[in-house]
C-alpha atoms as a PDB file:
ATOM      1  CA  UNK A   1       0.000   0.000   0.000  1.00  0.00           C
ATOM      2  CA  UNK A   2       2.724   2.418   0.728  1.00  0.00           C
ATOM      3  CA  UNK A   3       4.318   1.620  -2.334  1.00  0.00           C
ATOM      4  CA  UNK A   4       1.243   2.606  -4.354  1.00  0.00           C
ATOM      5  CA  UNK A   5       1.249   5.975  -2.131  1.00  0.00           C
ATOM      6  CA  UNK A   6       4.629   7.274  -2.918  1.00  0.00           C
ATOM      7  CA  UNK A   7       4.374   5.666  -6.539  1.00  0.00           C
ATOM      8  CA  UNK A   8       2.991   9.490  -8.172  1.00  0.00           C
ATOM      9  CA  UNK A   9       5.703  11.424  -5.462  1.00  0.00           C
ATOM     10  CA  UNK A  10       8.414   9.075  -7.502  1.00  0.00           C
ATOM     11  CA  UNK A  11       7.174   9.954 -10.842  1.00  0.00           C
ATOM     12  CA  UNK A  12       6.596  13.718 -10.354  1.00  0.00           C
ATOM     13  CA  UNK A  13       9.777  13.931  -8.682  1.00  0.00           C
ATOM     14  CA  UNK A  14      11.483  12.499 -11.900  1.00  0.00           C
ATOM     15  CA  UNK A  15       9.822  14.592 -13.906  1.00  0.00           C
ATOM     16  CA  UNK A  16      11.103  17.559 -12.510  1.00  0.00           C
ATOM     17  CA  UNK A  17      14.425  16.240 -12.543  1.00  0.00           C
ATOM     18  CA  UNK A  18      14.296  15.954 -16.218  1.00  0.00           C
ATOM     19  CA  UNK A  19      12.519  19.386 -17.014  1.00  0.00           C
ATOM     20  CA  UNK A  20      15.688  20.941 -14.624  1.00  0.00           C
ATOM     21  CA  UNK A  21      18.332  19.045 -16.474  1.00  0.00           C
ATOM     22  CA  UNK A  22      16.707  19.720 -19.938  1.00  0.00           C
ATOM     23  CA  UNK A  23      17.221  23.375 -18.889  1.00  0.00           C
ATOM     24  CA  UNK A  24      20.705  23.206 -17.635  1.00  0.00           C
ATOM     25  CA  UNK A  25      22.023  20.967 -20.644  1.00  0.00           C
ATOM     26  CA  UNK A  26      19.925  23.476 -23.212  1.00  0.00           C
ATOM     27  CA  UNK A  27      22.245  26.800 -21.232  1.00  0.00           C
ATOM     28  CA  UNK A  28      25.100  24.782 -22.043  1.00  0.00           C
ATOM     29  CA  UNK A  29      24.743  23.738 -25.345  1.00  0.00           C
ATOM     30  CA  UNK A  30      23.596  27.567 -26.155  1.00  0.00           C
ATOM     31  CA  UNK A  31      26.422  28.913 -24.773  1.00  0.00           C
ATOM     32  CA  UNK A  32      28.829  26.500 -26.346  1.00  0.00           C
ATOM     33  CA  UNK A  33      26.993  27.179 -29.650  1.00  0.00           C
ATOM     34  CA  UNK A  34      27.638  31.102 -28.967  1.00  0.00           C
ATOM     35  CA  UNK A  35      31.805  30.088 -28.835  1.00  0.00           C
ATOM     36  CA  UNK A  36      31.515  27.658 -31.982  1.00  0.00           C
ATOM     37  CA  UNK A  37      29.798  30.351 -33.829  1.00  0.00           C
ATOM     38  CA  UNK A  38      32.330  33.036 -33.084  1.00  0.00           C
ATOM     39  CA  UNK A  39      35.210  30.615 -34.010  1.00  0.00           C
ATOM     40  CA  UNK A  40      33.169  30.254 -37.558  1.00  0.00           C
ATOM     41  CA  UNK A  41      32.884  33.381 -38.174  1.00  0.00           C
ATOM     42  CA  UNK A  42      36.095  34.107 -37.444  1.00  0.00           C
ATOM     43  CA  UNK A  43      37.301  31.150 -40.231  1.00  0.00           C
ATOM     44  CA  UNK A  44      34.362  32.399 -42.923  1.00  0.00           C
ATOM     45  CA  UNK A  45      35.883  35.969 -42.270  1.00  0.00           C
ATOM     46  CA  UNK A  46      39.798  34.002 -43.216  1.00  0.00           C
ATOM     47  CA  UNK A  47      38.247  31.862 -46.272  1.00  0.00           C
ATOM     48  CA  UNK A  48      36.321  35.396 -47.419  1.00  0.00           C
ATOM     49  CA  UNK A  49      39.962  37.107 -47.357  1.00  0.00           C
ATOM     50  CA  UNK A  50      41.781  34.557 -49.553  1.00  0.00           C
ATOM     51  CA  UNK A  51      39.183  34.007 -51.837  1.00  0.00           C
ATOM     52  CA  UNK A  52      39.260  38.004 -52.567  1.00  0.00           C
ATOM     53  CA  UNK A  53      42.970  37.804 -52.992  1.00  0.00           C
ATOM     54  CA  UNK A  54      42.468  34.954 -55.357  1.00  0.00           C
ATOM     55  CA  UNK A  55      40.288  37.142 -57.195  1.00  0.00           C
ATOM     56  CA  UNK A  56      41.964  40.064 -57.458  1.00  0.00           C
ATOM     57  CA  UNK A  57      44.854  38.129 -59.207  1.00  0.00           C
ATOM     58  CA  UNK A  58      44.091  39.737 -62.887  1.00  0.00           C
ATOM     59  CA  UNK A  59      46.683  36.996 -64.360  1.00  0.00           C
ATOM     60  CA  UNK A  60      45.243  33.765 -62.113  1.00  0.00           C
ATOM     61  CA  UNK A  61      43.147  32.156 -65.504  1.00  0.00           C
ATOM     62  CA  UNK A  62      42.422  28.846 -63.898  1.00  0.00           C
ATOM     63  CA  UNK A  63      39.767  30.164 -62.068  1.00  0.00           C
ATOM     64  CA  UNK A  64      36.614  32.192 -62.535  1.00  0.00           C
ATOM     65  CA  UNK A  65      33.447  33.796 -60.983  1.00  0.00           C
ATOM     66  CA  UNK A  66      30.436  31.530 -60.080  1.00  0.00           C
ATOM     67  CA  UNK A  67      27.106  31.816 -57.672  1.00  0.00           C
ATOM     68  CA  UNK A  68      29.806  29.877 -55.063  1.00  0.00           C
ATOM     69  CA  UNK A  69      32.895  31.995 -55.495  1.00  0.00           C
ATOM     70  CA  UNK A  70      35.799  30.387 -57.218  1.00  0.00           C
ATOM     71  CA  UNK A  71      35.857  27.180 -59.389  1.00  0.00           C
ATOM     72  CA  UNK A  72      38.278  25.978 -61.904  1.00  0.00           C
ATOM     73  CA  UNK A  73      37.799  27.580 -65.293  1.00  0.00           C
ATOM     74  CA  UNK A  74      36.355  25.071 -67.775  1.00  0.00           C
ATOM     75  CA  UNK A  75      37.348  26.355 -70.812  1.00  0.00           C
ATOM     76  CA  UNK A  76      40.386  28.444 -72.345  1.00  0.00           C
ATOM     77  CA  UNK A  77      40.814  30.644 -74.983  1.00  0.00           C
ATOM     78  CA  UNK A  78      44.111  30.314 -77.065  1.00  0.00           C
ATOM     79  CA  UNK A  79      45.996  32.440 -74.775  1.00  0.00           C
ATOM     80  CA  UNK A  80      44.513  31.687 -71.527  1.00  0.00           C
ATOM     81  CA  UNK A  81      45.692  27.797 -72.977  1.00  0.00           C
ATOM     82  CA  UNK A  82      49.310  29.314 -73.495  1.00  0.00           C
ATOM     83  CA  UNK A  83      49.154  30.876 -70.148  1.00  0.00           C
ATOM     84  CA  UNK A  84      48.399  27.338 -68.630  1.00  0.00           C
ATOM     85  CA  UNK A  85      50.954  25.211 -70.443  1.00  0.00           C
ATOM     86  CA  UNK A  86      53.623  27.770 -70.667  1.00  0.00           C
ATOM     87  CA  UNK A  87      53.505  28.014 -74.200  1.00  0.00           C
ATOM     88  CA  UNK A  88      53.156  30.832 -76.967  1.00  0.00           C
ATOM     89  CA  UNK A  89      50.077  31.311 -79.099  1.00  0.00           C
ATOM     90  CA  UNK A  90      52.619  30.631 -82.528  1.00  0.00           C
ATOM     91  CA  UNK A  91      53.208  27.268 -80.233  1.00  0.00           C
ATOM     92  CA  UNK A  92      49.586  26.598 -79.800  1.00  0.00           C
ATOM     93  CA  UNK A  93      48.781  26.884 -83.270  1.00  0.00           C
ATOM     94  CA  UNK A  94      51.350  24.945 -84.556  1.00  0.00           C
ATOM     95  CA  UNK A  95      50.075  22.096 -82.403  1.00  0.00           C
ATOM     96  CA  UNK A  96      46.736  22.747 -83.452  1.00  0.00           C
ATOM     97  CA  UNK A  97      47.598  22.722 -86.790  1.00  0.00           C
ATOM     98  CA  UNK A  98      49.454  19.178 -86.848  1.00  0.00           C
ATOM     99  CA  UNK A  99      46.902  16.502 -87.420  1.00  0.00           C
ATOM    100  CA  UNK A 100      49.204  13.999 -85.630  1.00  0.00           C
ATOM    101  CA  UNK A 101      49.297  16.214 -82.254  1.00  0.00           C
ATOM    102  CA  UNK A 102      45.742  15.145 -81.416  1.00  0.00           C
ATOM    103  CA  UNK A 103      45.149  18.180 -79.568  1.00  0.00           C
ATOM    104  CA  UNK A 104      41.156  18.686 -78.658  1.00  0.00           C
ATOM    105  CA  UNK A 105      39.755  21.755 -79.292  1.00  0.00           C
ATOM    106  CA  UNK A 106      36.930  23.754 -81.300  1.00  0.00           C
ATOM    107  CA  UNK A 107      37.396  26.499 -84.041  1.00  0.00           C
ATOM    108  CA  UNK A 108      34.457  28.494 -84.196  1.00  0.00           C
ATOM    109  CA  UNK A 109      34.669  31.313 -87.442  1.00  0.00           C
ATOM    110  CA  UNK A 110      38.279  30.932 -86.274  1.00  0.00           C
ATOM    111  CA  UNK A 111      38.216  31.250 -82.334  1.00  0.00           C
ATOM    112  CA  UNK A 112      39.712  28.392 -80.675  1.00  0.00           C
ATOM    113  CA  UNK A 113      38.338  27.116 -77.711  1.00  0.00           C
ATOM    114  CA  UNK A 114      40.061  24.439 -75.077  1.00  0.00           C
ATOM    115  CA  UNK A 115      38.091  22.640 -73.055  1.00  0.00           C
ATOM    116  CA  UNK A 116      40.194  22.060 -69.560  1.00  0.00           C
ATOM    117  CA  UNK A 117      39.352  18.582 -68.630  1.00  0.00           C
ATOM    118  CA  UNK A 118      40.385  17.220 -72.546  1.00  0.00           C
ATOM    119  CA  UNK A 119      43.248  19.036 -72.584  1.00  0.00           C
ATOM    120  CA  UNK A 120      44.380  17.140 -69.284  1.00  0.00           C
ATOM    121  CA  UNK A 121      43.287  13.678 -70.665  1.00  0.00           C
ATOM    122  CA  UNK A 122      45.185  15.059 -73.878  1.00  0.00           C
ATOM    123  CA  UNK A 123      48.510  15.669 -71.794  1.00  0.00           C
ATOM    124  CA  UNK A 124      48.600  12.285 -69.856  1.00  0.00           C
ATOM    125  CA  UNK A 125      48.554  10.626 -73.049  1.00  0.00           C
ATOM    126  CA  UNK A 126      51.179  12.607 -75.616  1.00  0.00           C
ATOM    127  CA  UNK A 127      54.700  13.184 -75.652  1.00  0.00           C
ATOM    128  CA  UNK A 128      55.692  16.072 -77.571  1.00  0.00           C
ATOM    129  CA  UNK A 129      58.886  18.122 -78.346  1.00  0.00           C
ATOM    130  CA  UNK A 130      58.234  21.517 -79.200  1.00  0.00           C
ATOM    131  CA  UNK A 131      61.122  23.614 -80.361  1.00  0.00           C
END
């Protein structure tokens, strides 16, 4: 009979236990939240800076403006191509004129355009001297 007495004092005094360390473990996760959100803003703030250096570079051609920031530039133009090979455009065109260089590109009304991920299949697979 007792038992059944203090059965409702056992479960209301758990309750309240619960509700008071719902409240205490909620302060501490907000406050920890607070630090971990200061320490990201301070990194966003870091990752902000380099990405507007990387920007600002007027000569940097294998990247280019998107919705995200900065992603590698999927096509070239003849001497964004030279730029990325190290080569001069009366190089480029001399490749792109021999048949047996296999170098991937298109010619539009005679503006040549590179697309970045064939010309780096293209270079794993030739060997080329270029004088």
């Amino acid at each position: 009979m007792l038992k059944e007495k203090l059965l409702p004092y056992s479960l209301f005094s758990l309750a309240i236990a619960i509700i008071i360390s719902a409240f205490i473990i909620s302060k501490g996760m907000e406050s920890n939240g607070q630090y971990v959100n200061a320490g990201f803003d301070g990194i966003s703030n870091r990752l902000s800076d380099i990405n507007n250096i990387l920007y600002q570079d007027s000569n940097n051609i294998v990247y280019q403006d998107s919705n995200n920031g900065l992603s590698p530039k999927d096509n070239f133009t003849l001497s964004e191509l030279g730029e990325y090979l190290h080569l001069s455009d009366s190089q480029l065109l001399k490749l792109v004129g021999d048949e047996n260089s296999g170098m991937p590109y298109i010619n539009i009304d005679g503006i040549y355009t590179f697309n970045r991920s064939a010309i780096n299949k293209w270079l794993e697979t030739i060997r080329l001297e270029i004088n």
